[in-house]
Protein backbone atom coordinates (compact mmCIF):
# COMPACT_ATOMS: atom_id res chain seq x y z
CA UNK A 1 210.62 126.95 340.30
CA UNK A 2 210.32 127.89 336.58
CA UNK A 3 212.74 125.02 335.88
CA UNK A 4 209.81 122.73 337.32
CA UNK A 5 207.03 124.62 335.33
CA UNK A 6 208.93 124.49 331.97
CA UNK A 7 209.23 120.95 332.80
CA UNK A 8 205.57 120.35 333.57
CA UNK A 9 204.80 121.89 330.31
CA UNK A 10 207.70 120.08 328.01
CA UNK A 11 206.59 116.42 329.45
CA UNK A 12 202.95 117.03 328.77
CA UNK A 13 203.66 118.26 325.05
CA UNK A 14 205.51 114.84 324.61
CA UNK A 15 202.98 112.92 326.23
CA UNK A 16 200.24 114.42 324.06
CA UNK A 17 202.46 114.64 320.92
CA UNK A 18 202.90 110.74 321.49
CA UNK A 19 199.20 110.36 321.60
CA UNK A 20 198.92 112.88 318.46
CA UNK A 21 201.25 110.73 316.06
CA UNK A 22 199.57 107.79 316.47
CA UNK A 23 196.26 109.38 315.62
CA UNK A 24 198.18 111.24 312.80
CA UNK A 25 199.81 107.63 311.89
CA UNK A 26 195.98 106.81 311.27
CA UNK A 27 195.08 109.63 309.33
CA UNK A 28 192.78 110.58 311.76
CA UNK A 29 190.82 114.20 312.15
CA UNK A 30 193.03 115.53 314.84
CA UNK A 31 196.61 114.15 314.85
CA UNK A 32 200.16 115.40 316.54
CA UNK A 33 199.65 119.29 316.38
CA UNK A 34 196.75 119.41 317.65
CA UNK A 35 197.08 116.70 320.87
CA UNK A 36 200.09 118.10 321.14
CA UNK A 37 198.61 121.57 321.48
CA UNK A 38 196.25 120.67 324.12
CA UNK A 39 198.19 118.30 326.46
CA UNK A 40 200.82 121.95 326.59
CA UNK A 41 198.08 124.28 326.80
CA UNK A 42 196.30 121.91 329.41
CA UNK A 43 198.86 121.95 331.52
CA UNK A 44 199.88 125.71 331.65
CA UNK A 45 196.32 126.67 332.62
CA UNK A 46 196.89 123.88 335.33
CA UNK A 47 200.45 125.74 336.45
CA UNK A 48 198.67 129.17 336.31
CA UNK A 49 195.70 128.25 338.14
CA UNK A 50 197.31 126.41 340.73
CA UNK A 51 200.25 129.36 340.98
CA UNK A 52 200.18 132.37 339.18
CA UNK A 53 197.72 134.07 341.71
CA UNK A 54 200.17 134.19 344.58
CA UNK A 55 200.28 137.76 344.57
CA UNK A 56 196.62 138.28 345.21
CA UNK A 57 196.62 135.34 347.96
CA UNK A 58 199.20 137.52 349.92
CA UNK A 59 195.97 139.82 350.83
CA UNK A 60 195.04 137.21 353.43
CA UNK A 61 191.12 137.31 352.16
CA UNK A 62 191.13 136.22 348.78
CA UNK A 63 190.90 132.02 348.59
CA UNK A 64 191.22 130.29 345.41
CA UNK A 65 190.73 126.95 343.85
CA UNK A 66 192.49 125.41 341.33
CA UNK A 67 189.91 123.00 340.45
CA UNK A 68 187.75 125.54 339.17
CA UNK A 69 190.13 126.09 335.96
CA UNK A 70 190.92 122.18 335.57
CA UNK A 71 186.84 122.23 335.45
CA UNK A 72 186.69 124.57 332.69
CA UNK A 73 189.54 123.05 330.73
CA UNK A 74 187.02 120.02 330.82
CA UNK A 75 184.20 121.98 329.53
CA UNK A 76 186.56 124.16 326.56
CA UNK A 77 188.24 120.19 325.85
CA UNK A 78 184.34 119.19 325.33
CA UNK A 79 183.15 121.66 323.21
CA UNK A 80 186.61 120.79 321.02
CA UNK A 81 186.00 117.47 320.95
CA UNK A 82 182.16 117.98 319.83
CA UNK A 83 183.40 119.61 317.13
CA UNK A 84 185.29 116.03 315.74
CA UNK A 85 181.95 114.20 316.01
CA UNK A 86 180.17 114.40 312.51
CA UNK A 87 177.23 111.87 311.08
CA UNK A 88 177.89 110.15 307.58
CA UNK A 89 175.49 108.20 305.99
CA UNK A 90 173.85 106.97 309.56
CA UNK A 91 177.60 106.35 311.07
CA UNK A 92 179.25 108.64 313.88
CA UNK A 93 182.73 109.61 312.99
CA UNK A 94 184.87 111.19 315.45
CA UNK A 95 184.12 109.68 318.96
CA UNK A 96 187.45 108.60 318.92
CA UNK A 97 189.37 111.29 317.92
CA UNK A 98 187.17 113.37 320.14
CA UNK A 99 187.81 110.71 323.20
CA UNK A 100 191.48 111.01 322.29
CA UNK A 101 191.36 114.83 322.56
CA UNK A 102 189.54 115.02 325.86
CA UNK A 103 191.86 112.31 327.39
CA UNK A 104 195.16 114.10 326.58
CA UNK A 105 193.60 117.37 328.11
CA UNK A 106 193.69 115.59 331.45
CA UNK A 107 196.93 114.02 330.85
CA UNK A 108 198.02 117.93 330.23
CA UNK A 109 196.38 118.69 334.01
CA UNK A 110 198.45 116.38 335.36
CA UNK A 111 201.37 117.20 333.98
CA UNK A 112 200.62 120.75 335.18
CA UNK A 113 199.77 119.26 338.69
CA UNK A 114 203.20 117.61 338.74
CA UNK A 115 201.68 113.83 338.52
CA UNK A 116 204.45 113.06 335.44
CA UNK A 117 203.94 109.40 336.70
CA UNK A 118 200.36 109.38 336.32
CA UNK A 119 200.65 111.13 333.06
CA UNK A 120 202.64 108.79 331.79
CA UNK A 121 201.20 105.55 332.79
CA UNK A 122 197.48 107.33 331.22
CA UNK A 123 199.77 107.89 328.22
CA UNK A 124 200.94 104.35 327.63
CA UNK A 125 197.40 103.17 328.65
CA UNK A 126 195.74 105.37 325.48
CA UNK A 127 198.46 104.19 323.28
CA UNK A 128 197.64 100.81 324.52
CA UNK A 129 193.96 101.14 323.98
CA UNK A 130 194.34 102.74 320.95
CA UNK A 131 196.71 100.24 319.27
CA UNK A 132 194.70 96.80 320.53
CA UNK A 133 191.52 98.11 319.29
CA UNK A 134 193.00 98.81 315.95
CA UNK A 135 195.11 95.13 315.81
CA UNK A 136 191.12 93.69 316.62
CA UNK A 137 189.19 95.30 314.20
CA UNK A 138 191.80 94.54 311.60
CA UNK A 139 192.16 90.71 312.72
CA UNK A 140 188.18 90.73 312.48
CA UNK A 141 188.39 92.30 309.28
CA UNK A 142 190.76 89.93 307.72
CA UNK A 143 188.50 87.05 308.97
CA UNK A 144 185.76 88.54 307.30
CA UNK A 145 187.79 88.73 304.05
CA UNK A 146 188.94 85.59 303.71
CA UNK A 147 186.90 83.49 301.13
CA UNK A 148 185.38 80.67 301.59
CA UNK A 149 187.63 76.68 300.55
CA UNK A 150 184.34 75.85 299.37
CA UNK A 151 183.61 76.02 295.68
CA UNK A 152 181.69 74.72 292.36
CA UNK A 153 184.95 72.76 291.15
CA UNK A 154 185.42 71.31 294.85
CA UNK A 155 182.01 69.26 294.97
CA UNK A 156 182.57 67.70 291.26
């Protein structure tokens, strides 16, 4: 069984150290250390919640519920990711970063869940998201770069 939960916890570091270098790629506020830190940490309060009570659930009375940690992961992840969001000069900076943060905290639940395959497939689908929203802006940008054929010397 600890060859499952060491598992749990290596796949969801890669998952959210994958997210984390691309961020960290972009020179973004939080990059591989810290995704990386909170996809593993994510997913060891998942394994404790869901099994490191078993002791206490031997008494017969005592019910828990894992959900109730997985809710407060949510809530910590939040506060974290509130923290990325700053205003500059009438523009939010951060959403991102702070989306990116929150996401890989879930990714880390279900790694700690055992749902590698749902981990993953959120994984590739952030990376995804991430990557054709950055090849858009930059075509847009480019378009919005290019001058103009139209000049003085043209219309003599």
């Amino acid at each position: 069984m600890n060859i499952e939960f060491i598992l749990r916890i290596v796949v969801a570091a890669l998952l959210g150290g994958a997210i984390g270098l691309e961020r960290e790629y972009r020179s973004k506020e939080a990059g591989f250390r810290t995704h990386f830190l909170v996809a593993l940490g994510s997913a060891l309060f998942m394994i404790v919640s869901m099994y490191g009570f078993n002791e206490v659930l031997q008494v017969g009375t005592v019910r828990l519920d894992p959900s109730r940690v997985a809710a407060q992961v949510v809530s910590g992840i939040g506060f974290i990711g509130a923290g990325t969001i700053m205003i500059q000069k009438h523009a939010v900076k951060g959403l991102t970063t702070a989306a990116g943060v929150w996401v890989t905290a879930a990714i880390g639940l279900a790694c700690g869940s055992g749902m590698y395959v749902l981990a993953s497939v959120a994984t590739l689908l952030v990376l995804i998201g991430l990557e054709a929203m950055n090849f858009v802006l930059h075509r847009m940008n480019r378009r919005k770069e290019k001058p103009s054929n139209t000049s003085a010397d043209e219309d003599s």
